[in-house]
N, C-alpha and C. Protein backbone atom coordinates (compact mmCIF):
# COMPACT_ATOMS: atom_id res chain seq x y z
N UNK A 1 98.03 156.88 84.43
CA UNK A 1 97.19 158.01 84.82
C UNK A 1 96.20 158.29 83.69
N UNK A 2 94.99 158.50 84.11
CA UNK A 2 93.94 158.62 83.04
C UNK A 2 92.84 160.07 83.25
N UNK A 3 93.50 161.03 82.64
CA UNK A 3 93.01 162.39 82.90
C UNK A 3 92.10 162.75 81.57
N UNK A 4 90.92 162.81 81.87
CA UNK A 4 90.10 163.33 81.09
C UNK A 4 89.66 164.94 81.20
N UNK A 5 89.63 165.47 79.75
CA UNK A 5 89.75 166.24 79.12
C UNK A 5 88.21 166.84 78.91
N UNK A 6 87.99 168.25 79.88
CA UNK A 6 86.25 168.98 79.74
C UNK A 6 87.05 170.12 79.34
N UNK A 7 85.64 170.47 78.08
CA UNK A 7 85.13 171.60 77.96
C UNK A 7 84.22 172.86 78.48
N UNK A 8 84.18 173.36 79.26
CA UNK A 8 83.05 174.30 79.44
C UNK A 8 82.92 173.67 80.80
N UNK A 9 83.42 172.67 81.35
CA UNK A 9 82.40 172.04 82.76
C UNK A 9 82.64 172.74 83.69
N UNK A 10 81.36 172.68 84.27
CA UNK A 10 81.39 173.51 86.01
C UNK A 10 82.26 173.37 86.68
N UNK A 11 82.91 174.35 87.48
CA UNK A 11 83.76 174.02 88.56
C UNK A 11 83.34 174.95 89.37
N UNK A 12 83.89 174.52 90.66
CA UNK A 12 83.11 175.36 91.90
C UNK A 12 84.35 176.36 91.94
N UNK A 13 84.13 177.43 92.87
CA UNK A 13 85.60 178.16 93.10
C UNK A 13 86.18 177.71 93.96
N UNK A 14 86.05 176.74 95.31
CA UNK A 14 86.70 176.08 95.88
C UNK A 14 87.62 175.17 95.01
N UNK A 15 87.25 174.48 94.04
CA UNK A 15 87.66 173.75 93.32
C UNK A 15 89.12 174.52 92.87
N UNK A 16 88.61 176.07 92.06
CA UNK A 16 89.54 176.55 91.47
C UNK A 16 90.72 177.37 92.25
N UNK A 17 90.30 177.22 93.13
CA UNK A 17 91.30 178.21 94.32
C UNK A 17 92.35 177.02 94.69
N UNK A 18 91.79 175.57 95.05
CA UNK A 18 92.66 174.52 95.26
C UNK A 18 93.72 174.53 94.04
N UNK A 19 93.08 174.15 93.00
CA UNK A 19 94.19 174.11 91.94
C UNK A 19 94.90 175.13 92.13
N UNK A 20 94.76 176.42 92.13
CA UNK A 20 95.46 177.61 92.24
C UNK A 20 96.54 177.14 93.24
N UNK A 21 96.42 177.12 94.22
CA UNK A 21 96.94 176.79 95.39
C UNK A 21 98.21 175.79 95.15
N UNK A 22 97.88 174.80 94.80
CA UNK A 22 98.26 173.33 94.29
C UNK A 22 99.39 173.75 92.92
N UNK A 23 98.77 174.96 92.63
CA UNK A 23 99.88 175.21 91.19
C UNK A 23 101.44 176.21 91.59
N UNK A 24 101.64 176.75 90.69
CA UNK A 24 102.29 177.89 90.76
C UNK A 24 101.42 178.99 91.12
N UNK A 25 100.19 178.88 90.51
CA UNK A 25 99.04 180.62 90.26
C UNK A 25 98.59 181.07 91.47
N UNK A 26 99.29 180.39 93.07
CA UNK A 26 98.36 180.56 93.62
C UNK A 26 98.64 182.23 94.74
N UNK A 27 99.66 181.93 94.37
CA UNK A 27 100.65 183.59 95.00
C UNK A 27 100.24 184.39 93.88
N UNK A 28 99.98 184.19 92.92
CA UNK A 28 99.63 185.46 92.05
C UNK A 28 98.02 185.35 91.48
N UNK A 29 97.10 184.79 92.34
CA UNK A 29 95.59 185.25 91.75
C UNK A 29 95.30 185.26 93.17
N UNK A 30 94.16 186.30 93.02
CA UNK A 30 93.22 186.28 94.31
C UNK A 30 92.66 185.65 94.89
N UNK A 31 93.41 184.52 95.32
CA UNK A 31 92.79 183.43 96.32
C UNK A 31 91.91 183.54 97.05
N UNK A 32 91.98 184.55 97.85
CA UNK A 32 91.57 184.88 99.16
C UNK A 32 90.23 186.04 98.91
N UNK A 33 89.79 186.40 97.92
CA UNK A 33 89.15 187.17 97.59
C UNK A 33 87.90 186.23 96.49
N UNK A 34 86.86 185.64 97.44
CA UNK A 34 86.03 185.00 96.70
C UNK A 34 85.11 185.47 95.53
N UNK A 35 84.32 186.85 96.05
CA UNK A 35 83.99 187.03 94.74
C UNK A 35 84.70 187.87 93.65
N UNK A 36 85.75 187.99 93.51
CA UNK A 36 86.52 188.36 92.32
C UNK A 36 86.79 186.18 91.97
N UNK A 37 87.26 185.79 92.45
CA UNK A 37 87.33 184.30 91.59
C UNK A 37 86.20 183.64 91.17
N UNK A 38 85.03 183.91 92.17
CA UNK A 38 83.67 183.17 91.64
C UNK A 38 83.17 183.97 90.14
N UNK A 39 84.09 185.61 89.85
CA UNK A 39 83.72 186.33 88.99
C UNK A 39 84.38 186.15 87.81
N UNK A 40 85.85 185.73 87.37
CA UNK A 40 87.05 185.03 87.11
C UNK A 40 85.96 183.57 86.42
N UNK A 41 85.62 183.01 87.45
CA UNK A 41 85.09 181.87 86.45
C UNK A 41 83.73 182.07 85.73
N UNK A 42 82.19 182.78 86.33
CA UNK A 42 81.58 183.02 85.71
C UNK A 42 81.83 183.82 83.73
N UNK A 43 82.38 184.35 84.01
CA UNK A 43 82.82 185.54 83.23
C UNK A 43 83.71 184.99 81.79
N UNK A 44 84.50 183.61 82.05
CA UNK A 44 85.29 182.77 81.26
C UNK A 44 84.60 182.31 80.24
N UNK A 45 84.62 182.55 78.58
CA UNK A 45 83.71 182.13 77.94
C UNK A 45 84.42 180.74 77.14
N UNK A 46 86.02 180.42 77.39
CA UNK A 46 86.56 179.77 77.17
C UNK A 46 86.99 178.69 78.03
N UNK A 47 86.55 177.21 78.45
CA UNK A 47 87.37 176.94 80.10
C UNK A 47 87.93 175.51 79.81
N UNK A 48 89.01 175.23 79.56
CA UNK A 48 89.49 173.39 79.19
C UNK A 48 89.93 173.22 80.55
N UNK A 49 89.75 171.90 80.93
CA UNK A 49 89.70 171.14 82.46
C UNK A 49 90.87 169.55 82.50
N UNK A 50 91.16 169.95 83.09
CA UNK A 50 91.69 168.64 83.30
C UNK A 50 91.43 167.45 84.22
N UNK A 51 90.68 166.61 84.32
CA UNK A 51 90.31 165.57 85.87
C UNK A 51 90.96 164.23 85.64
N UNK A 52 91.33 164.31 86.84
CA UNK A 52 91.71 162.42 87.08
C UNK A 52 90.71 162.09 88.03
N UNK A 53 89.90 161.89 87.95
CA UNK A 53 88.54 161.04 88.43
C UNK A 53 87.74 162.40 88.87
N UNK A 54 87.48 162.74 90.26
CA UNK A 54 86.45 164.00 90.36
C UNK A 54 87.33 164.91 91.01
N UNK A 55 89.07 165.18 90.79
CA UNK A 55 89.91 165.83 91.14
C UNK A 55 90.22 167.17 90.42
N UNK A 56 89.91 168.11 89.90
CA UNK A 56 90.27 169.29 89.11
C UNK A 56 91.94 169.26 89.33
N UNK A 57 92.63 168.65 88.02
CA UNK A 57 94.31 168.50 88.09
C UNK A 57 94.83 169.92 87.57
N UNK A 58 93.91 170.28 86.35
CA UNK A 58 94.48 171.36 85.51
C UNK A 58 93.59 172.56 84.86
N UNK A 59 94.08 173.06 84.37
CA UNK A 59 92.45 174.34 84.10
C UNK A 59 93.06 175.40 83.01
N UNK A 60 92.83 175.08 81.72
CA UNK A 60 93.28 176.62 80.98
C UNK A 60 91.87 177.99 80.63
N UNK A 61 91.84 178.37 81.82
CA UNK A 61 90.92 179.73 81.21
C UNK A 61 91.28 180.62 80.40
N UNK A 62 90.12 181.31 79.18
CA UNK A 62 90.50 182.11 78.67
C UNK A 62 89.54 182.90 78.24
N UNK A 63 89.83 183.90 78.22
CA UNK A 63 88.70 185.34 77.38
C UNK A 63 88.76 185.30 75.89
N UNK A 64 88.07 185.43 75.20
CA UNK A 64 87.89 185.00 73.65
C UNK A 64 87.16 185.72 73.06
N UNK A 65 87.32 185.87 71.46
CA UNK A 65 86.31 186.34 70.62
C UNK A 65 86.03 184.95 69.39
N UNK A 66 86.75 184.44 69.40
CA UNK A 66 87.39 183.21 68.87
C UNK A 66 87.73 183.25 67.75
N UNK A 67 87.85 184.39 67.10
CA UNK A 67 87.92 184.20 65.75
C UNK A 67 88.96 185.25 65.67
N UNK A 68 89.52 185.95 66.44
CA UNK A 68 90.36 187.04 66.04
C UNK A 68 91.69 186.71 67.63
N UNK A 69 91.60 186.98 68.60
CA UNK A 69 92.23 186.61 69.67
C UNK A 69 91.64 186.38 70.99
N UNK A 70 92.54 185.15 71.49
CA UNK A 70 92.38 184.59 72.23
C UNK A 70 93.09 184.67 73.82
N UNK A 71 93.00 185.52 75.19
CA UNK A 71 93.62 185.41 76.03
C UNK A 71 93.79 183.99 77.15
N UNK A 72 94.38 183.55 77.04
CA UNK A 72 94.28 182.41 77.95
C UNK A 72 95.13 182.97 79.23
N UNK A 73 94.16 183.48 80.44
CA UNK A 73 94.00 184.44 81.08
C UNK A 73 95.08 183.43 82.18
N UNK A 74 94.93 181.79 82.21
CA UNK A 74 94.89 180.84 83.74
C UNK A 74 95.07 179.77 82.63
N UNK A 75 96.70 179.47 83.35
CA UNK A 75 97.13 178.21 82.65
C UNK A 75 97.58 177.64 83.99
N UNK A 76 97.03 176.36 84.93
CA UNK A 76 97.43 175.97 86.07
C UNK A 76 97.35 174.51 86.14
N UNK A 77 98.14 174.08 86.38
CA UNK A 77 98.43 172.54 86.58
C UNK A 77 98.92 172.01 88.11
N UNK A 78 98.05 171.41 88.68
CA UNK A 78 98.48 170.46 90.49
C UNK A 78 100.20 169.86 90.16
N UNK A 79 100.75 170.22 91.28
CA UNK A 79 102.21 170.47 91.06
C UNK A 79 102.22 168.70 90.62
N UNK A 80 101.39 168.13 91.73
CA UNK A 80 101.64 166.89 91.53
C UNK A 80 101.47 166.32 90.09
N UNK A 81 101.26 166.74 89.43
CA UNK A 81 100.79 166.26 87.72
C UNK A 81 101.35 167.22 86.88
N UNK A 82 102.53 167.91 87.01
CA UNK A 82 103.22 168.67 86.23
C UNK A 82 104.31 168.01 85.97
N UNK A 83 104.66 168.18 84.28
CA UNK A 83 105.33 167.49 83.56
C UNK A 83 104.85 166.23 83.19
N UNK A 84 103.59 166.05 83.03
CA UNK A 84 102.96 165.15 82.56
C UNK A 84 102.37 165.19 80.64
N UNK A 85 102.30 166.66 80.04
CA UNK A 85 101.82 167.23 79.86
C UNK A 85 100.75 167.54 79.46
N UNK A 86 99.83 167.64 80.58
CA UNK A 86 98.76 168.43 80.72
C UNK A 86 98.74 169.74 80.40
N UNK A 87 99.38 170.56 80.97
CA UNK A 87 99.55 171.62 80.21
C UNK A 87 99.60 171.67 79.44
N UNK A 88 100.39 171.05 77.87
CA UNK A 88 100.26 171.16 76.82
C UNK A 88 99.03 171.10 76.36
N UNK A 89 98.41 169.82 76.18
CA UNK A 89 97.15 169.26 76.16
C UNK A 89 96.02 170.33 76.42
N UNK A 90 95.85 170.87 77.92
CA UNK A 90 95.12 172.04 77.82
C UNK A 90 95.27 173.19 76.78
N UNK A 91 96.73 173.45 76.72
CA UNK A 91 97.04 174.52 75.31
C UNK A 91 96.13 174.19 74.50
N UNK A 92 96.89 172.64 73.61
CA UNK A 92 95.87 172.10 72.30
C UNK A 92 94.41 172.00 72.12
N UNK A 93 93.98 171.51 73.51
CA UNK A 93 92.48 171.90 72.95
C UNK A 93 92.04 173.00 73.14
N UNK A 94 92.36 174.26 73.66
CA UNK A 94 92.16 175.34 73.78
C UNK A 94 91.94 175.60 72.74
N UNK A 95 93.12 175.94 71.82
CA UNK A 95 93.24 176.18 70.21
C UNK A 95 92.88 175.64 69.27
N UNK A 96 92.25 174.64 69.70
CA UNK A 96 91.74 173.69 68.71
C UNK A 96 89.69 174.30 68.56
N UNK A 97 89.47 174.67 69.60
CA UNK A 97 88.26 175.43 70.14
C UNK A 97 87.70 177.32 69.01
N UNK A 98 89.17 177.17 68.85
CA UNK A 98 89.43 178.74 67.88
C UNK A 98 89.69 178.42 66.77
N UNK A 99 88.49 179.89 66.22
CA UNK A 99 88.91 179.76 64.44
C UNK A 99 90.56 179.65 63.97
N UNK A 100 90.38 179.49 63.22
CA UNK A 100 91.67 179.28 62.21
C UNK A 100 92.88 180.76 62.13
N UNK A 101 92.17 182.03 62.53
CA UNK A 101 92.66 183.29 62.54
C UNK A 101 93.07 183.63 63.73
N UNK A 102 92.46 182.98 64.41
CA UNK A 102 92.54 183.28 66.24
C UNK A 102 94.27 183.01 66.82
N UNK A 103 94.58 184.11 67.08
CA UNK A 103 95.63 184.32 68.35
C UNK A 103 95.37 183.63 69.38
N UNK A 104 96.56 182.87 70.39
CA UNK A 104 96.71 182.56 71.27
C UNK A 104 97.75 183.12 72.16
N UNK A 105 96.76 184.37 72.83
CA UNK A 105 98.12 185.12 73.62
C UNK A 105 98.18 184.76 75.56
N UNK A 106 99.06 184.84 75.62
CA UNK A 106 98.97 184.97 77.59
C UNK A 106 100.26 185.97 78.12
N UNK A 107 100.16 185.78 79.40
CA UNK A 107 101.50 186.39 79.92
C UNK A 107 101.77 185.82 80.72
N UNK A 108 103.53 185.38 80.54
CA UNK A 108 103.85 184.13 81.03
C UNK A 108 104.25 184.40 82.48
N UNK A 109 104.60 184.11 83.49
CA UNK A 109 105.31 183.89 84.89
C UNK A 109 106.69 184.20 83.84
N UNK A 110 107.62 184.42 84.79
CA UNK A 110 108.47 184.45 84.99
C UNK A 110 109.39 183.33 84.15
N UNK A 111 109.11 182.69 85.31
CA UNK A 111 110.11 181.45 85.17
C UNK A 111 109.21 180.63 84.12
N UNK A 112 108.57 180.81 83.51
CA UNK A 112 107.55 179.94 82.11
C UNK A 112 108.13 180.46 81.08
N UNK A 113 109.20 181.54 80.75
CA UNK A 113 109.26 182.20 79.61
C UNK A 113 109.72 181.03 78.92
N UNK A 114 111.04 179.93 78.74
CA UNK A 114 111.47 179.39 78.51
C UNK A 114 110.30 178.04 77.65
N UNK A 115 109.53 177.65 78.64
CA UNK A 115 108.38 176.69 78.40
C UNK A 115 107.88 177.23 77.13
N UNK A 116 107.32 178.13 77.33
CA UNK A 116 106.31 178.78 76.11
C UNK A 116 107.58 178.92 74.67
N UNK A 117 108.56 179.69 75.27
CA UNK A 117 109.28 179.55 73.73
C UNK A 117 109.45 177.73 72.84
N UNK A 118 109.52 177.23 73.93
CA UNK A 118 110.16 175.38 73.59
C UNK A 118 108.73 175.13 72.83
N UNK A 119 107.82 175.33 73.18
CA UNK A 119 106.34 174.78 72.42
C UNK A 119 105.97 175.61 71.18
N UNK A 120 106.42 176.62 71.03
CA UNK A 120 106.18 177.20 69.66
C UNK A 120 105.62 178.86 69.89
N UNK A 121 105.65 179.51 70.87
CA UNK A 121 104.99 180.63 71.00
C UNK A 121 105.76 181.62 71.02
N UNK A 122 105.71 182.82 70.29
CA UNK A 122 106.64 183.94 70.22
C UNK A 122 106.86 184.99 71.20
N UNK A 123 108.02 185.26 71.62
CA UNK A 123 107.46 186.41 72.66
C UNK A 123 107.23 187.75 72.15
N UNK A 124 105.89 188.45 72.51
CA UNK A 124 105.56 189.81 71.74
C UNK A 124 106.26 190.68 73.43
N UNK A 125 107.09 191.74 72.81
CA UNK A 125 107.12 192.79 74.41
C UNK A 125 105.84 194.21 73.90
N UNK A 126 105.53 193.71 73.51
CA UNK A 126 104.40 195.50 73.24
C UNK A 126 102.93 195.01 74.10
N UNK A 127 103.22 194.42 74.78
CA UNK A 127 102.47 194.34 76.07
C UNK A 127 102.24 195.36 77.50
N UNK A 128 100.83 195.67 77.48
CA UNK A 128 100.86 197.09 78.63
C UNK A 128 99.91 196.67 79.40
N UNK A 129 100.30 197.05 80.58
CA UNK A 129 99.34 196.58 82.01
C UNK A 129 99.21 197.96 82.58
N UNK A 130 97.52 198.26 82.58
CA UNK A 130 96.92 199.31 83.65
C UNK A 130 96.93 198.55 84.92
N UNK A 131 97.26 198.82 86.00
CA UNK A 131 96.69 198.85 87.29
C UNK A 131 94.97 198.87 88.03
N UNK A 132 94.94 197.92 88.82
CA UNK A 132 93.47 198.64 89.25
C UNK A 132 93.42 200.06 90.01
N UNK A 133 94.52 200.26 90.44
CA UNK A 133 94.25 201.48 90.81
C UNK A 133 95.06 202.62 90.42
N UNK A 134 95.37 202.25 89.20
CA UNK A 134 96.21 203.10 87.81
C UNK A 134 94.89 203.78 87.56
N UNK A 135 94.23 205.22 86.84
CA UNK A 135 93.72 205.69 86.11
C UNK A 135 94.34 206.38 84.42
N UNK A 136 93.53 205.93 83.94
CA UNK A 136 94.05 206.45 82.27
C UNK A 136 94.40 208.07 82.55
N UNK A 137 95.79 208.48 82.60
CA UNK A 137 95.19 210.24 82.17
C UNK A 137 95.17 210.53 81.03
């Protein structure tokens, strides 16, 4: 298998909704809601790709400052090419993309907690989620 490795390259949101679909991410991102995903990818100032010929296999998006922290918002891999690791691979060049100071944070699924500890990542719990239709009081 010969999966080459983009930076920054275009992808359509059809593209990214398939992978979604094709992954685990696809019950938990807005599939079905095009322009929040066409907004999801515009908006990504960070994007590593994975292709086996003109197939989108894998995709790590992330929100960045790059020099201080890094969210890698969409870590998704085609079931069919999981455990290959691609995923990893997307990790590494992700981080390889960030200064030397730069955090690499996400929030894992569930069932990923395990994965992320085996590769080297700590779990922080001082993690807080507003709602969209939470207001600050």
């Amino acid at each position: 298998m010969d999966i080459e490795y983009k930076i920054n390259a275009a992808i359509t949101s059809k593209q990214f909704i398939d992978l979604l679909n094709a992954s685990t991410l696809g019950s938990r991102r807005p599939v079905d809601n095009g322009p929040c995903i066409q907004g999801m990818i515009d908006n990504t100032n960070l994007m590593v790709s994975a292709w086996n010929g003109a197939q989108l296999v894998g995709i790590a998006r992330s929100v960045t400052d790059f020099h201080y922290a890094c969210y890698l918002s969409d870590l998704a891999v085609h079931c069919d090419y999981q455990k290959c690791g691609i995923g990893k691979r997307l990790q590494v060049i992700t981080q390889q993309q960030l200064g030397p100071l730069c955090k690499l944070i996400l929030i894992a699924a569930p069932a990923a907690n395990q994965y992320y500890e085996h590769i080297g990542f700590i779990q922080n719990e001082r993690c807080w989620v507003l709602e969209p239709h939470a207001k600050i009081r």
